[in-house]
PDB file of N, CA and C in Angstrom:
ATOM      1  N   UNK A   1       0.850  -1.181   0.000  1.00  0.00           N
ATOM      2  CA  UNK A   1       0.000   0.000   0.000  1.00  0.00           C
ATOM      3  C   UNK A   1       0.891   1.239   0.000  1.00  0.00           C
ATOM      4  N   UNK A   2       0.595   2.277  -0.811  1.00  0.00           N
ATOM      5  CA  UNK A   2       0.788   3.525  -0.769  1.00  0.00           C
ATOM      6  C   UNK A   2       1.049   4.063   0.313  1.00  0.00           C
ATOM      7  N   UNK A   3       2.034   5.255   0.638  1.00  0.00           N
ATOM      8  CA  UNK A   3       1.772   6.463   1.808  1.00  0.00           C
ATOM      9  C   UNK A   3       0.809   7.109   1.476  1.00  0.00           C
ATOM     10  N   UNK A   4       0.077   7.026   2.717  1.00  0.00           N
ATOM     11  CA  UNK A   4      -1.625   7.830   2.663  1.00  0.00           C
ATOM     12  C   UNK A   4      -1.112   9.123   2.302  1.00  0.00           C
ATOM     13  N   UNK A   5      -0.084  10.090   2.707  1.00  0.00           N
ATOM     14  CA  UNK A   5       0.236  11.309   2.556  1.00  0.00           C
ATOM     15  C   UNK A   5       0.427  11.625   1.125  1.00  0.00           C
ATOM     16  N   UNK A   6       0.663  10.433  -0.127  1.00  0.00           N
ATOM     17  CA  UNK A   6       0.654  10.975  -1.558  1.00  0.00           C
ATOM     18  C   UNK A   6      -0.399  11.001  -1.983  1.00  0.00           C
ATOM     19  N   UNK A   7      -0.152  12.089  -3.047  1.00  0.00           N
ATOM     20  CA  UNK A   7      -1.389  12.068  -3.920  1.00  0.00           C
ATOM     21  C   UNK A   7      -1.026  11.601  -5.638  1.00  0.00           C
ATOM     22  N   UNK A   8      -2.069  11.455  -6.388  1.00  0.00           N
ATOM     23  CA  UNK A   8      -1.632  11.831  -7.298  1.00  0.00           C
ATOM     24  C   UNK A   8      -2.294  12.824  -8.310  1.00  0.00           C
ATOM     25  N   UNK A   9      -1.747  13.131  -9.634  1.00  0.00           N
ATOM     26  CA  UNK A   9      -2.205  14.324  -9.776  1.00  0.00           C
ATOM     27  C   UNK A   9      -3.416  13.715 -11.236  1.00  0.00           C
ATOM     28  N   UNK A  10      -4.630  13.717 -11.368  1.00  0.00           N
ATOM     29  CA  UNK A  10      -5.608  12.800 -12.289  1.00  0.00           C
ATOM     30  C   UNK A  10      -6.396  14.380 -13.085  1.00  0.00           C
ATOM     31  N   UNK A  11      -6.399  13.431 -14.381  1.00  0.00           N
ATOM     32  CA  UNK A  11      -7.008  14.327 -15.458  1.00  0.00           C
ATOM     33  C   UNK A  11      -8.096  13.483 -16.277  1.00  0.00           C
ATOM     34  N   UNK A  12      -8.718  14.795 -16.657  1.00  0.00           N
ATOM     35  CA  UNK A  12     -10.305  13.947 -17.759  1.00  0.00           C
ATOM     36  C   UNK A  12     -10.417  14.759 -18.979  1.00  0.00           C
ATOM     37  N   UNK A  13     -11.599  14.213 -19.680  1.00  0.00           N
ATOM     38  CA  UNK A  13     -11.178  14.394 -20.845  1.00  0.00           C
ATOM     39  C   UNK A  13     -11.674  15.911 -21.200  1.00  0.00           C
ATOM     40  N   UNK A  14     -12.242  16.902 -20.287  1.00  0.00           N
ATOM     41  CA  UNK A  14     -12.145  18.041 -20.500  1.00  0.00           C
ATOM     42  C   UNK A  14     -10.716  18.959 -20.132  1.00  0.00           C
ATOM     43  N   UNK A  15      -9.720  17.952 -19.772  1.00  0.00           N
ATOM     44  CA  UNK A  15      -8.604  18.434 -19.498  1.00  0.00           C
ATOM     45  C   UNK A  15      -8.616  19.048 -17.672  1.00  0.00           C
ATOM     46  N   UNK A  16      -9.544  18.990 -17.236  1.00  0.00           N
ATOM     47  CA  UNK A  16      -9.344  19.388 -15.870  1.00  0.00           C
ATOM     48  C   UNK A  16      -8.564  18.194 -15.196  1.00  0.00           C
ATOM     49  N   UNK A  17      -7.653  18.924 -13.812  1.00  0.00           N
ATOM     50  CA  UNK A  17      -7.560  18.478 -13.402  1.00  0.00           C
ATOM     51  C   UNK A  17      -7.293  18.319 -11.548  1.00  0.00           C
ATOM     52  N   UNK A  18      -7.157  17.446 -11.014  1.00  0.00           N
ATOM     53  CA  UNK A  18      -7.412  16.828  -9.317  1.00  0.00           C
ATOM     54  C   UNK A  18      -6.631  16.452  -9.101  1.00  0.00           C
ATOM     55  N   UNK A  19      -6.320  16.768  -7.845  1.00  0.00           N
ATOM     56  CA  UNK A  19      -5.921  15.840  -7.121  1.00  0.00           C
ATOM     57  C   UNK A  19      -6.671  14.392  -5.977  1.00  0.00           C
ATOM     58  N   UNK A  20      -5.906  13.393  -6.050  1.00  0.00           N
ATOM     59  CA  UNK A  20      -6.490  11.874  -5.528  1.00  0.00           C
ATOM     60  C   UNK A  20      -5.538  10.925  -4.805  1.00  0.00           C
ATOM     61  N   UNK A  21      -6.356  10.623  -3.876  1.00  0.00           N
ATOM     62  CA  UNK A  21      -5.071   9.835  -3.423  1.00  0.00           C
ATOM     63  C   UNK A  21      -4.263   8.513  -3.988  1.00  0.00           C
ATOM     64  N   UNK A  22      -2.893   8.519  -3.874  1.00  0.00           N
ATOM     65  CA  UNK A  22      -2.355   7.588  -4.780  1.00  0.00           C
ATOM     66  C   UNK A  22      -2.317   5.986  -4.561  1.00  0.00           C
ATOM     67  N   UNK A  23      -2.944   5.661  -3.574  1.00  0.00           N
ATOM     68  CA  UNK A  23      -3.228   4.690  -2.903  1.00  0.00           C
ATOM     69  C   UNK A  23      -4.525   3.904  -3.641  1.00  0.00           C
ATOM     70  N   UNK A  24      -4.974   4.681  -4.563  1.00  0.00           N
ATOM     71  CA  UNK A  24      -6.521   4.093  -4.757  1.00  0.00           C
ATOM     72  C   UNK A  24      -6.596   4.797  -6.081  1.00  0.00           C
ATOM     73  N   UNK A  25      -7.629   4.208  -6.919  1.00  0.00           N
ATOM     74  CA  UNK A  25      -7.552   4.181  -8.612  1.00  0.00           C
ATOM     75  C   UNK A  25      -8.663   6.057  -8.692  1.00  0.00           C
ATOM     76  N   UNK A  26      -8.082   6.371  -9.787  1.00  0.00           N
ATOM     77  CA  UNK A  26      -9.392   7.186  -9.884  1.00  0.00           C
ATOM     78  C   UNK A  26     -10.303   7.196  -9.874  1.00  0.00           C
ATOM     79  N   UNK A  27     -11.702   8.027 -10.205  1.00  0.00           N
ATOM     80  CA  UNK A  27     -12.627   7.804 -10.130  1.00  0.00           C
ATOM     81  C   UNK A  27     -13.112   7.720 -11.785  1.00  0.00           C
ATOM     82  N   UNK A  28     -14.171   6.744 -12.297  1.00  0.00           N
ATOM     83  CA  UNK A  28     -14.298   6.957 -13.432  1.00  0.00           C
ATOM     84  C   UNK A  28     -14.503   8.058 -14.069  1.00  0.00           C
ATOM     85  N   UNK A  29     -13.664   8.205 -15.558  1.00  0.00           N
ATOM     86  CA  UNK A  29     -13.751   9.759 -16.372  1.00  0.00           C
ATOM     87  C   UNK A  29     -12.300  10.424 -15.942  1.00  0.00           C
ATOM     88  N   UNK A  30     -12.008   9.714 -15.018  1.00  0.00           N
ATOM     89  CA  UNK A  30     -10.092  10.209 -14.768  1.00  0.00           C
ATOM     90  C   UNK A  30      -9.388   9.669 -14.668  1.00  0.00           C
ATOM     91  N   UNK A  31      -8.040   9.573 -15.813  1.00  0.00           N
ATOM     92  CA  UNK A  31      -7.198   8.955 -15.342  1.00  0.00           C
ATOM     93  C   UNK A  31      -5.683   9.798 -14.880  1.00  0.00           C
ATOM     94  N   UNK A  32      -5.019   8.691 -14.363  1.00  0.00           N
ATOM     95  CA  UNK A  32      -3.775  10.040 -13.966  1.00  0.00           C
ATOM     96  C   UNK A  32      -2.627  10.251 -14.856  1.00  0.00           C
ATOM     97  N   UNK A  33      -1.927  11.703 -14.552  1.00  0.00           N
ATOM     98  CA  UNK A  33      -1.076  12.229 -15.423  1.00  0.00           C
ATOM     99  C   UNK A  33       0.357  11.859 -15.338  1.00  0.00           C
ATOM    100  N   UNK A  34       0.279  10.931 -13.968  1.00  0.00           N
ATOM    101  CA  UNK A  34       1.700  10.679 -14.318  1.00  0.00           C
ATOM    102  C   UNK A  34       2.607  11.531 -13.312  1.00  0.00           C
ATOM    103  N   UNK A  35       1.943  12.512 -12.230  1.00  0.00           N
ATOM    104  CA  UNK A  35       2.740  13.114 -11.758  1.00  0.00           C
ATOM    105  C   UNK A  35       2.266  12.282 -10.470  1.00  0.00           C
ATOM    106  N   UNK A  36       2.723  12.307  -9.004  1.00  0.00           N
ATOM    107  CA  UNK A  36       2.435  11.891  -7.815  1.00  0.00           C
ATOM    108  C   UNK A  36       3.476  12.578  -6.614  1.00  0.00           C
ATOM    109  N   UNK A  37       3.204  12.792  -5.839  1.00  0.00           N
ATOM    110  CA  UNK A  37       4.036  13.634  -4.517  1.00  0.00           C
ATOM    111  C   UNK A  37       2.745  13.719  -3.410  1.00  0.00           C
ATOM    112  N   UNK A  38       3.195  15.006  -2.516  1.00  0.00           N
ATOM    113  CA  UNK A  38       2.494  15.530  -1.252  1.00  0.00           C
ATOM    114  C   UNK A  38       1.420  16.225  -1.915  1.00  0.00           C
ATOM    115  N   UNK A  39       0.612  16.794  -0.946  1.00  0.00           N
ATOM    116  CA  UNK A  39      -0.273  17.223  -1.579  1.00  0.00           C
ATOM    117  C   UNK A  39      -0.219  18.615  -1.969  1.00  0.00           C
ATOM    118  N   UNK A  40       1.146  19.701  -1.001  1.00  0.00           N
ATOM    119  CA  UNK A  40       1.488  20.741  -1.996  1.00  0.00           C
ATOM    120  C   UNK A  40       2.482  20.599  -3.065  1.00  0.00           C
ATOM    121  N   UNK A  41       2.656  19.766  -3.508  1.00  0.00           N
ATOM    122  CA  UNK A  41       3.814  19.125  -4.643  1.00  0.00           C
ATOM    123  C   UNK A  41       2.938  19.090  -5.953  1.00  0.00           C
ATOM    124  N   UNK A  42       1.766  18.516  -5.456  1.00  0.00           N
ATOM    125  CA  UNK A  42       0.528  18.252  -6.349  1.00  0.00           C
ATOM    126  C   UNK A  42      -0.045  19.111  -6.838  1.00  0.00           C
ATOM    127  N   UNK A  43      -0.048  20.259  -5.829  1.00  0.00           N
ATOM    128  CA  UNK A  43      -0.638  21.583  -6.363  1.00  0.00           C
ATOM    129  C   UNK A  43       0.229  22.313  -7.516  1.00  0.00           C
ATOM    130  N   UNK A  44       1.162  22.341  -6.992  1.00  0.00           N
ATOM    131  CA  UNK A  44       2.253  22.910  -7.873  1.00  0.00           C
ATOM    132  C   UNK A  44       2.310  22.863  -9.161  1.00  0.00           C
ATOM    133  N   UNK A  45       2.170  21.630  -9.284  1.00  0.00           N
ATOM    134  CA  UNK A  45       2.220  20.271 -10.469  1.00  0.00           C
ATOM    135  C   UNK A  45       0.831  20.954 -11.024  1.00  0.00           C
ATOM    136  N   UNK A  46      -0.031  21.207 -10.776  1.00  0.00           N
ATOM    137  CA  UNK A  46      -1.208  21.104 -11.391  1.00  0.00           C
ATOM    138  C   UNK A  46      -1.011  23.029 -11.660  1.00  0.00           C
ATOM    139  N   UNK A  47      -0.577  24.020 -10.969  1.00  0.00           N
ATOM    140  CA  UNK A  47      -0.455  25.110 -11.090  1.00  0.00           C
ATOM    141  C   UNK A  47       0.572  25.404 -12.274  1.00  0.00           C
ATOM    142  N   UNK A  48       1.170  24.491 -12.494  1.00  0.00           N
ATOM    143  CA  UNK A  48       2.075  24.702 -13.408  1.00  0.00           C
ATOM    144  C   UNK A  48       1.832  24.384 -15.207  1.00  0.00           C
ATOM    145  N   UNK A  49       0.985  23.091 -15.063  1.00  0.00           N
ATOM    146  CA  UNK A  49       0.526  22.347 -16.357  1.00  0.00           C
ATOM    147  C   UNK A  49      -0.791  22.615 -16.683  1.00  0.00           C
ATOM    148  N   UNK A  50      -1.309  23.738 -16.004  1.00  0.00           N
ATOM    149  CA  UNK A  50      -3.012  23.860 -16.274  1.00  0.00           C
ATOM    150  C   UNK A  50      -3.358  25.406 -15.881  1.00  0.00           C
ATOM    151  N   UNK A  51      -2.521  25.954 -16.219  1.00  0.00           N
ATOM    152  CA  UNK A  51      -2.606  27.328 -16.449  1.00  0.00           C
ATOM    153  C   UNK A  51      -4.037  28.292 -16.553  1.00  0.00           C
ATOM    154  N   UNK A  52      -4.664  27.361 -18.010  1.00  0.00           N
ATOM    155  CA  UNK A  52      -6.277  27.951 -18.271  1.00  0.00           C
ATOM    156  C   UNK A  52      -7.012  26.935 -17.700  1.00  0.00           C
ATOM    157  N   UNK A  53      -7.688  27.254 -16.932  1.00  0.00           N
ATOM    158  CA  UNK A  53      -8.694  26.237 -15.920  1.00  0.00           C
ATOM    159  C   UNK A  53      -9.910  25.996 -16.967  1.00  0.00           C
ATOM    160  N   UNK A  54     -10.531  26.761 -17.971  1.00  0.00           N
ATOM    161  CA  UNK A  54     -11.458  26.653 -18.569  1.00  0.00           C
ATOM    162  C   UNK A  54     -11.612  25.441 -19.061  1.00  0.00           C
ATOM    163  N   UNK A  55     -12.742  24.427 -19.036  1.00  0.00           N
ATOM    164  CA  UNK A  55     -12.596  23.057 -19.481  1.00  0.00           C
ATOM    165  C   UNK A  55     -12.252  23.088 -21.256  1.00  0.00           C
ATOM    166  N   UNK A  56     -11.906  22.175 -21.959  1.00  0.00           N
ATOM    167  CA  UNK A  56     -11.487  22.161 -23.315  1.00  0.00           C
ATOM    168  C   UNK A  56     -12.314  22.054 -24.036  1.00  0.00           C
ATOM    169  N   UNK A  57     -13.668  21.539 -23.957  1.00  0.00           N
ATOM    170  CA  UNK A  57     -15.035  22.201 -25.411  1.00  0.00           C
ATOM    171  C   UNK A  57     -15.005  23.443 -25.082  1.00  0.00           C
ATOM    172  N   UNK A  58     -15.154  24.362 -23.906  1.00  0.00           N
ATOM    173  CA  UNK A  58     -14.876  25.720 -24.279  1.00  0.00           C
ATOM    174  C   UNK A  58     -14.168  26.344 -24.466  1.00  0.00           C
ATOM    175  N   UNK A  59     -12.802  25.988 -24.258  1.00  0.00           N
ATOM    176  CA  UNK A  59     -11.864  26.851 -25.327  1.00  0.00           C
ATOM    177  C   UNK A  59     -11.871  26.650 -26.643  1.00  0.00           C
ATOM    178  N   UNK A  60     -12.109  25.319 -27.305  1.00  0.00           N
ATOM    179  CA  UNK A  60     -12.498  24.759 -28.311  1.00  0.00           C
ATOM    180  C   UNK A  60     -13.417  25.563 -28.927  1.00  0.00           C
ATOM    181  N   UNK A  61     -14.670  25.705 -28.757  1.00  0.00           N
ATOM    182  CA  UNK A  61     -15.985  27.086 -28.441  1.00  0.00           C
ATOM    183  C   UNK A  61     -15.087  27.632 -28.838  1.00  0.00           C
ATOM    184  N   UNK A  62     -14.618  28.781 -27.753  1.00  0.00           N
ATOM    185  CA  UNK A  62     -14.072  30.378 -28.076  1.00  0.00           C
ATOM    186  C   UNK A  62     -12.532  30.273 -29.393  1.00  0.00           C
ATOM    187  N   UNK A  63     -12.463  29.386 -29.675  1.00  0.00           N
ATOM    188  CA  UNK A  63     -11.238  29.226 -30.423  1.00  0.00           C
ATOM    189  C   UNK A  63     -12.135  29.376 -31.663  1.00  0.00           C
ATOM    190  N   UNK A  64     -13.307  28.812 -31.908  1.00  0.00           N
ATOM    191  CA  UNK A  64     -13.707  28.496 -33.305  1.00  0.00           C
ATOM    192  C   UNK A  64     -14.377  30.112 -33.550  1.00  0.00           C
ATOM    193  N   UNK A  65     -14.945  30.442 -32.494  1.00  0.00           N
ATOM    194  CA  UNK A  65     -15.554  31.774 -32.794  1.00  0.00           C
ATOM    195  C   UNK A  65     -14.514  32.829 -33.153  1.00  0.00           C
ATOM    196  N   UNK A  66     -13.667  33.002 -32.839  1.00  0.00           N
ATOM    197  CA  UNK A  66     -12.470  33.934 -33.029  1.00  0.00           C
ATOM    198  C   UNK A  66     -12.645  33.794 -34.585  1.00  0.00           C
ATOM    199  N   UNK A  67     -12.401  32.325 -34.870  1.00  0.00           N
ATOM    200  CA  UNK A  67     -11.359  32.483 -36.459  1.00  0.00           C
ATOM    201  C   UNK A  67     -12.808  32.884 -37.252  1.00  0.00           C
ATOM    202  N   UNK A  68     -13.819  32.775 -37.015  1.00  0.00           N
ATOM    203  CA  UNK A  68     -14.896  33.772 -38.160  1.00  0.00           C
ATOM    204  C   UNK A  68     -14.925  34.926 -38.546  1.00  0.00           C
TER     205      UNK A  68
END
């Protein structure tokens, strides 16, 4: 078993993403990214690779409206 104290860092297919503990599978609709640490390690991790929080059909959305 895992240290209860990791997490890991899990993404879906709107690109958001969570943190979960690494001890136990995601929840369906997420899988993980591959990163794992503490849980401010995790933040970091996720502050760093997910910049635009907006889920991805709507940037998708505002991307298509632009180019008209």
């Amino acid at each position: 078993m895992s240290d209860p104290g990791l997490y890991q860092v899990v993404v879906n297919d709107e690109e958001q993403h969570a943190l979960w503990p690494a001890r136990t599978s995601p929840p369906a609709g997420w899988r993980p990214d591959g990163f794992t640490g503490t849980e401010a390690e995790c933040m970091a991790h996720v502050d760093e690779v997910w910049p635009d929080i907006r889920p991805l059909s709507l940037r998708r959305r505002l991307a298509e409206g632009s180019q008209r």
